[in-house]
Protein backbone atom coordinates (compact mmCIF):
# COMPACT_ATOMS: atom_id res chain seq x y z
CA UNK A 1 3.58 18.29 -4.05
CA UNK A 2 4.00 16.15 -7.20
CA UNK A 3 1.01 17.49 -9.60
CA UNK A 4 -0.90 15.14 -11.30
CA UNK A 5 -0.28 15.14 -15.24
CA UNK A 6 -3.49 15.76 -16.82
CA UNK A 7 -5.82 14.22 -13.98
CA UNK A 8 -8.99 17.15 -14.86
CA UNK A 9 -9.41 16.02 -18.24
CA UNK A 10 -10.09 12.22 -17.04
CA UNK A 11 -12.44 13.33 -14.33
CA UNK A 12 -15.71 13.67 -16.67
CA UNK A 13 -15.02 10.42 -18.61
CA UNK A 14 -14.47 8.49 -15.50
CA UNK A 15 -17.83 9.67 -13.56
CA UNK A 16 -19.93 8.91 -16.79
CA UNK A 17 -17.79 5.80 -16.67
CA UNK A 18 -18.78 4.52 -13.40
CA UNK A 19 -21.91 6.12 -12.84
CA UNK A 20 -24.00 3.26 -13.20
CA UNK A 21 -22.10 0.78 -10.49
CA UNK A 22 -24.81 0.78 -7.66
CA UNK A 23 -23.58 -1.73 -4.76
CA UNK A 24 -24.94 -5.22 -4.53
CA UNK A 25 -26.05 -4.89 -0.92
CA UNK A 26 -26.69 -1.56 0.90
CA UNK A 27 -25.18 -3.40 3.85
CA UNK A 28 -22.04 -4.64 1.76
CA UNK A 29 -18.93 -3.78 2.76
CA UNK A 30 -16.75 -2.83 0.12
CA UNK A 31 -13.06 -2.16 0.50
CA UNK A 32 -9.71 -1.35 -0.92
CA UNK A 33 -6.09 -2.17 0.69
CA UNK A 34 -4.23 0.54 -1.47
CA UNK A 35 -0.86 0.50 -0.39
CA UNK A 36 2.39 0.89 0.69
CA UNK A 37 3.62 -2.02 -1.80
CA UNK A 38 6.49 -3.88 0.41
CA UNK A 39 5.12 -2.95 3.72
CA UNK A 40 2.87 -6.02 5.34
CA UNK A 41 -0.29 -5.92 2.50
CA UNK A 42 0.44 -9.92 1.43
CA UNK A 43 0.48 -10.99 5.00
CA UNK A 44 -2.76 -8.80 5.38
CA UNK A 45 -4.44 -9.67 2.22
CA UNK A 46 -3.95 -13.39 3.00
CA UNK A 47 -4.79 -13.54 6.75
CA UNK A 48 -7.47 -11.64 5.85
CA UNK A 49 -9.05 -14.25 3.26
CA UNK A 50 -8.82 -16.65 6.72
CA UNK A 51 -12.03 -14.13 7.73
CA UNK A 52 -15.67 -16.12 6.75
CA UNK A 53 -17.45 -12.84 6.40
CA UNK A 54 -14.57 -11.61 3.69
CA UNK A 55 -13.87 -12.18 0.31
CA UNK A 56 -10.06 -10.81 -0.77
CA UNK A 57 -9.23 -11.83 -4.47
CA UNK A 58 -6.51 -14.23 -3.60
CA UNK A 59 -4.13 -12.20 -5.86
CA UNK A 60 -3.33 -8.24 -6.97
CA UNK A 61 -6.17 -7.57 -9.73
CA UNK A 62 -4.67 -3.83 -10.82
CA UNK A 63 -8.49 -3.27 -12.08
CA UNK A 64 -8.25 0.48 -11.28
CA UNK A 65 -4.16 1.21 -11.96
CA UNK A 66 -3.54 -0.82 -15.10
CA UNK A 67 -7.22 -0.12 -16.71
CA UNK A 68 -10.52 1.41 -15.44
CA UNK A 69 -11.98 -2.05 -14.98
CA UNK A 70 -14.86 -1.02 -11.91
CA UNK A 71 -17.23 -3.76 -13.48
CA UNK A 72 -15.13 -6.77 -13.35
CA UNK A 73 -14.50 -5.53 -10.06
CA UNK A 74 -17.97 -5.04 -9.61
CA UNK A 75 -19.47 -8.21 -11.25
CA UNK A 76 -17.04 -10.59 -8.99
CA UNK A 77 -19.14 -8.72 -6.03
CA UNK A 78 -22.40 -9.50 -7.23
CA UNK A 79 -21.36 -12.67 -8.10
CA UNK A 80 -19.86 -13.82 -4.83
CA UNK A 81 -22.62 -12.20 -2.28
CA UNK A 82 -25.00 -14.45 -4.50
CA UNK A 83 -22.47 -17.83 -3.77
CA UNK A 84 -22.01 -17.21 0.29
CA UNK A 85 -25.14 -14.94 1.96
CA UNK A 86 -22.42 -14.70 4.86
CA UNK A 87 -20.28 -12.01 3.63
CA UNK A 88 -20.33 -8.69 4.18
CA UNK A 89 -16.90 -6.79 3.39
CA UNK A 90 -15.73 -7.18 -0.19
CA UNK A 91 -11.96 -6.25 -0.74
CA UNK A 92 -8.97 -5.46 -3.35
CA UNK A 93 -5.68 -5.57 -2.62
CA UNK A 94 -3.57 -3.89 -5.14
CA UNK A 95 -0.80 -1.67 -3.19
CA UNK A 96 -0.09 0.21 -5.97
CA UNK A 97 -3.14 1.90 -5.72
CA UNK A 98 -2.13 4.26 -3.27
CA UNK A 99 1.10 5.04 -5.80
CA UNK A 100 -1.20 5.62 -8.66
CA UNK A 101 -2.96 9.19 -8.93
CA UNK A 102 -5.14 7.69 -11.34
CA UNK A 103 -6.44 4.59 -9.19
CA UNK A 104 -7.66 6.20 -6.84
CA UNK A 105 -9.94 9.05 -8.47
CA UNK A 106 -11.19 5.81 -10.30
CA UNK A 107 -11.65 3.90 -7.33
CA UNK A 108 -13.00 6.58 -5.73
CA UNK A 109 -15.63 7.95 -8.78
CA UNK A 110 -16.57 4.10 -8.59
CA UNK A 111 -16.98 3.74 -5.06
CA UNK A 112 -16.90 6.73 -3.33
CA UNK A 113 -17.89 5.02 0.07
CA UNK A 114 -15.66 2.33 -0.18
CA UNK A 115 -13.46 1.70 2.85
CA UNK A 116 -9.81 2.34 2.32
CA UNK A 117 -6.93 0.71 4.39
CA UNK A 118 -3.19 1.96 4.38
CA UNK A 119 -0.56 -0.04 5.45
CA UNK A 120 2.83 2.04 6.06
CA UNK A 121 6.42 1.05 6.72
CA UNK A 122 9.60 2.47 7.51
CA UNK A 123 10.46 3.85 3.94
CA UNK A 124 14.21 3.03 3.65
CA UNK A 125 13.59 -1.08 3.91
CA UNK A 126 10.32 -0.93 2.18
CA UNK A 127 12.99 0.33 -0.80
CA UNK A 128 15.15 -2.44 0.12
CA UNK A 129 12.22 -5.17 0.38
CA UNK A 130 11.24 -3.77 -3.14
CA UNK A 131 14.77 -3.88 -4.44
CA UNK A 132 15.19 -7.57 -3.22
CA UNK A 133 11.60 -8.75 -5.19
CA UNK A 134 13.35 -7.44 -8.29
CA UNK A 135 16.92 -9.51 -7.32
CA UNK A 136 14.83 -12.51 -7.12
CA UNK A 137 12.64 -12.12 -10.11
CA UNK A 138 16.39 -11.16 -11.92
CA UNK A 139 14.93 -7.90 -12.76
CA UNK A 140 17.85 -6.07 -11.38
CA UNK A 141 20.51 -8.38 -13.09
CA UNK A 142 23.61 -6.50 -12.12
CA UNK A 143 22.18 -3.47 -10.45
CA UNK A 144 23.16 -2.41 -6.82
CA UNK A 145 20.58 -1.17 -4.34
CA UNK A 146 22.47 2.20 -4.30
CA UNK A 147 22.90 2.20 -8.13
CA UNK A 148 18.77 1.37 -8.65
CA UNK A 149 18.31 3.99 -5.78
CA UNK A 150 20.43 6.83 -7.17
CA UNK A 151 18.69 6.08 -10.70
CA UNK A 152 15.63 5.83 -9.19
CA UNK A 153 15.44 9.45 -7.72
CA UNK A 154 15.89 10.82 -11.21
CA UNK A 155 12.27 9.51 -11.69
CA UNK A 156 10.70 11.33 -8.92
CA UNK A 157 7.52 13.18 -10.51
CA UNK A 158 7.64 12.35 -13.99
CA UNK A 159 5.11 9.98 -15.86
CA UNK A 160 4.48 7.62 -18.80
CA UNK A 161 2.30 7.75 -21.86
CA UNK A 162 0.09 6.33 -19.92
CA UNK A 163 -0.46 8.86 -16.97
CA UNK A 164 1.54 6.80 -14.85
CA UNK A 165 4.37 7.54 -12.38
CA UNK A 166 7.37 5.94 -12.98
CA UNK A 167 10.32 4.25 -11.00
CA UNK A 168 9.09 3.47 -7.23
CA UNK A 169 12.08 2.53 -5.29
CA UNK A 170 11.55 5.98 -3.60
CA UNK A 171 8.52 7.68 -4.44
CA UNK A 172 6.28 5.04 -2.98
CA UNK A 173 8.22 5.79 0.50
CA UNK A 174 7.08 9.49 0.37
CA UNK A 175 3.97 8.68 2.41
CA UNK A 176 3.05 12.42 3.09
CA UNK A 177 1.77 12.87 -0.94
CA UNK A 178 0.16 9.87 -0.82
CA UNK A 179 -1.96 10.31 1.63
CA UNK A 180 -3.01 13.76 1.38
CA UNK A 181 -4.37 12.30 -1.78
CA UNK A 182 -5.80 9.71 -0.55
CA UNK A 183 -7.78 11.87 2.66
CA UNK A 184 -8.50 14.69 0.08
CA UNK A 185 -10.59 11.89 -1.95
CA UNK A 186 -12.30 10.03 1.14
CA UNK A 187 -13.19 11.30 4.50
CA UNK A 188 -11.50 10.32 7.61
CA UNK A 189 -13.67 7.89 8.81
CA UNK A 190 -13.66 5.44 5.85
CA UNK A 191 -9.88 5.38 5.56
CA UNK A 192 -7.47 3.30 8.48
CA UNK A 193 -3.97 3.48 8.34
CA UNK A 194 -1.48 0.82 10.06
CA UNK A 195 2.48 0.40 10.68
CA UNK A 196 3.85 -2.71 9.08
CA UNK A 197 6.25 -2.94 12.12
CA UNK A 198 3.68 -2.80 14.73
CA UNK A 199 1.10 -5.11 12.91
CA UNK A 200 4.56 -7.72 13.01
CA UNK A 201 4.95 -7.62 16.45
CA UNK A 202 1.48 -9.09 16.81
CA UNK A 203 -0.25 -10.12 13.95
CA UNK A 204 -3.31 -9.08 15.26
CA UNK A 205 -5.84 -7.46 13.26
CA UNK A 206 -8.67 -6.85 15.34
CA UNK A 207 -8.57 -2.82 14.74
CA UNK A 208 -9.22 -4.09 10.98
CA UNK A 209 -11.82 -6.31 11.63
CA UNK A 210 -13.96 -3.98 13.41
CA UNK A 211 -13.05 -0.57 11.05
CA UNK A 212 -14.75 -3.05 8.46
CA UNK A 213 -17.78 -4.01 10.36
CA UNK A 214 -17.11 -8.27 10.52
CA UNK A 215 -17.01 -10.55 13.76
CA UNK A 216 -13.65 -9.72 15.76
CA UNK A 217 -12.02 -13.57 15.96
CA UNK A 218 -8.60 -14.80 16.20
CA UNK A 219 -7.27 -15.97 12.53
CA UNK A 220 -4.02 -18.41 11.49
CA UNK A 221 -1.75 -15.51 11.18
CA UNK A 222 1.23 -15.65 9.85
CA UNK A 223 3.90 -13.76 8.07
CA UNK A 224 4.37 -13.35 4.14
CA UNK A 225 7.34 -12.60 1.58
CA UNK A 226 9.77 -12.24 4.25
CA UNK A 227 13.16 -12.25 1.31
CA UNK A 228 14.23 -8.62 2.65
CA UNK A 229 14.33 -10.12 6.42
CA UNK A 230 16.41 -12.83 5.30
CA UNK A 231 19.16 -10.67 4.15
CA UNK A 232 23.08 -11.85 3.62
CA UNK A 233 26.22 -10.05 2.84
CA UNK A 234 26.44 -11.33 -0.72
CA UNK A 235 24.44 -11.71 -2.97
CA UNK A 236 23.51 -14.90 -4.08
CA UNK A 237 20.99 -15.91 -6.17
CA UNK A 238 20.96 -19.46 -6.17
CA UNK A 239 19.99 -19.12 -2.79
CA UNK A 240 17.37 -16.50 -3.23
CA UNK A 241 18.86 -13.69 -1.49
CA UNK A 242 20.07 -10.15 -2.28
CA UNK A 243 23.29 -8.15 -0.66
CA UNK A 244 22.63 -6.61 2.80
CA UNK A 245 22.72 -3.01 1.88
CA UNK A 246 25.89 -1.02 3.07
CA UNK A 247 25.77 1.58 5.52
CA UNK A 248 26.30 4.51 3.53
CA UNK A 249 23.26 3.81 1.20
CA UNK A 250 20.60 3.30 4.05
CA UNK A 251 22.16 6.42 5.69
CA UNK A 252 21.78 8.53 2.47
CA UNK A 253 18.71 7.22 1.82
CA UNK A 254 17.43 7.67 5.27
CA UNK A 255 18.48 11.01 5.12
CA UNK A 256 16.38 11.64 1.88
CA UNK A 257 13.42 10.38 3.57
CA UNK A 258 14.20 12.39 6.68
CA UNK A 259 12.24 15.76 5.57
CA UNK A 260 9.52 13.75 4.17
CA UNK A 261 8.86 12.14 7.54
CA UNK A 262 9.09 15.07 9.67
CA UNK A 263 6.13 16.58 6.49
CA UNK A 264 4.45 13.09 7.40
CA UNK A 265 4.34 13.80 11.46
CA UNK A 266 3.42 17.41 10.91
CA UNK A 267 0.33 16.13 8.37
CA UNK A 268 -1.19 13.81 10.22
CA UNK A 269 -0.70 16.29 14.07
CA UNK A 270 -2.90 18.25 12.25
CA UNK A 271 -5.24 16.36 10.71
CA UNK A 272 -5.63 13.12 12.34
CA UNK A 273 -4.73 14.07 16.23
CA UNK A 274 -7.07 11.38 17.70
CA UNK A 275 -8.43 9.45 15.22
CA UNK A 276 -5.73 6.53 14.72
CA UNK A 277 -6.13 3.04 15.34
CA UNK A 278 -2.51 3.34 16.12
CA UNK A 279 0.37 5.35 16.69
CA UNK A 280 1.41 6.21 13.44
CA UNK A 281 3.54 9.16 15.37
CA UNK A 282 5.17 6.99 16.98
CA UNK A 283 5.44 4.60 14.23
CA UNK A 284 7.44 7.03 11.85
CA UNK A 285 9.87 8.77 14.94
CA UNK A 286 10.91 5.11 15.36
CA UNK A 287 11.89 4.79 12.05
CA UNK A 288 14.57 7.61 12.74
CA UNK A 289 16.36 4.21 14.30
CA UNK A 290 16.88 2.87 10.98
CA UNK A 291 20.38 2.55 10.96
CA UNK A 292 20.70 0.48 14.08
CA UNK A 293 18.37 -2.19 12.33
CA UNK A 294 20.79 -3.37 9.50
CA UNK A 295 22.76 -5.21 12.73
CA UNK A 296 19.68 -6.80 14.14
C-alpha cells in the first residue's frame, strides 16, 4: 500500500486545529462526497442540490485538500441552517478528497461523524473521462491518452512539497487504497459507496437520500459532463471532443487495473459482505467487460 509521506507529524497540529468545530445542530447532517473524480459526483452533487432539506456548495470548495480550511467550511454551515430551518444534511463535494491522504485525516479530525459517500467507476474510462477534461481545457495540448497514461504510471506513489500525490490518470482508479483509507478513518455505517454505471442506468438516488436521513422524493435528474461518452475517432477540438482511445491502450490499461480489482473484490468480501446499498461485486466483475464497451 502507498505509505503516506509524513502523515504522523500533521496529526497533532490538525486535532488542536480543529478541536474547537462543534456542529451547528446535534441533528445536522453533515456530509462529504469524496470521490472517485470522473465517475458520476457532478451529476450527484447537482441533483442533489434539487433536495429542499440539502445544501451542496454548488461548486468543488477543496477546503480540506488544497488548505485545512474546516471553518469556512464550518461557518457556511452555521450560516445556512440560520437562512432555511428546513435543512438537515450539509454536504461537500470535492472528489479529490478521497485521492488526498491528507483530506481526509483533516476531514475526518474535523468531523469525525460526518457521513462519507463514494462514488466508483470502472477505472479504465474514469482515466479516459479524466484525460478528455484535460483535451478540452487544452491541458494535454499534444499528448495522447496512452502517452499521458504511460507518463502517468511513473507517478504512482510519489508526492509534492506539499504532501500531495501527484499525477492521477491512474492512481485515482486504484480504488482498493483508497478505501481502506477511507474505512480505516470512519466506521462502516457512516460511509456509502455507489457504481457510477449503475446510478446511470437509473438516476435514482433514493439509497442516498435515506443513508443521509432527508425525505425520499423523486428529483429532476439528469446527467452531467458527459465529453468522455461523446467520444470520436479524431480528435477535434473545435468540436470539443478527444480521440476514442485505441484498443491496445484500454487493454493495457485494463490489464494494469486487473490485480487491483480482483484486491478490490477480495477487500470489500471481507469486510463489507452485507452491508452495501449495492452490488459493488458485481459492479467491478462487470468492469472485466471493458473492452467490449469502446464499440457501444
Amino acid at each position: 500500500m502507498i505509505k503516506i509521506k509524513g502523515t504522523l507529524q500533521f496529526m497533532p497540529q490538525l486535532c488542536l486545529a480543529f478541536s474547537f468545530i462543534s456542529s451547528c445542530s446535534a441533528k445536522a447532517v453533515i456530509f462529504f462526497i469524496v470521490g472517485a473524480q470522473k465517475s458520476g459526483t457532478t451529476s450527484m452533487r447537482l441533483n442533489l442540490r434539487q433536495h429542499p432539506e440539502i445544501h451542496l456548495q454548488r461548486e468543488e470548495s477543496h477546503l480540506f485538500d488544497r488548505t485545512a480550511n474546516a471553518t469556512a467550511f464550518q461557518n457556511q454551515v452555521e450560516r445556512k441552517s440560520k437562512q432555511n430551518s428546513k435543512l438537515k444534511a450539509f454536504g461537500d463535494c470535492t472528489p479529490s478528497y478521497m485521492w488526498q491522504p491528507l483530506a481526509m485525516y483533516r476531514i475526518r479530525s474535523a468531523y469525525p461523524k460526518a457521513k462519507i459517500i463514494i462514488s466508483l467507476r470502472n477505472p479504465v474510462w474514469r482515466a479516459y473521462s479524466q484525460y478528455c477534461m484535460g483535451f478540452e481545457k487544452q491541458t494535454l495540448k499534444g499528448v495522447s491518452f496512452n502517452e499521458a497514461i504511460v507518463a502517468d504510471i511513473q507517478k504512482i506513489g510519489k508526492f509534492n512539497q506539499a504532501n500531495m500525490p501527484v499525477g492521477g490518470f491512474v492512481s485515482r482508479g486504484i480504488y482498493v487504497e483508497q478505501i481502506e483509507r477511507t474505512y480505516s478513518l470512519f466506521p462502516k455505517e457512516q460511509i456509502h459507496i455507489s457504481c457510477q454505471e449503475q446510478v446511470q442506468q437509473t438516476l435514482k438516488y433514493d439509497d442516498i437520500l435515506e443513508f443521509l436521513g432527508v425525505s425520499v422524493m423523486d428529483l429532476n435528474t439528469t446527467m452531467h459532463n458527459t465529453r468522455d461518452m461523446r467520444r470520436d475517432n479524431t480528435s477535434d477540438k473545435s468540436a470539443g471532443t478527444c480521440a476514442r482511445p485505441n484498443n491496445e491502450t484500454v487493454s493495457a490499461l485494463s490489464a494494469f487495473f486487473k490485480p487491483w480489482n480482483e484486491f478490490l473484490l477480495i477487500w470489500v468480501d471481507l469486510n463489507l459482505s452485507g452491508s452495501m446499498h449495492y452490488d459493488i461485486s458485481k459492479c467491478v466483475r462487470d468492469w472485466g467487460t471493458v473492452v467490449s464497451y469502446l464499440n457501444a
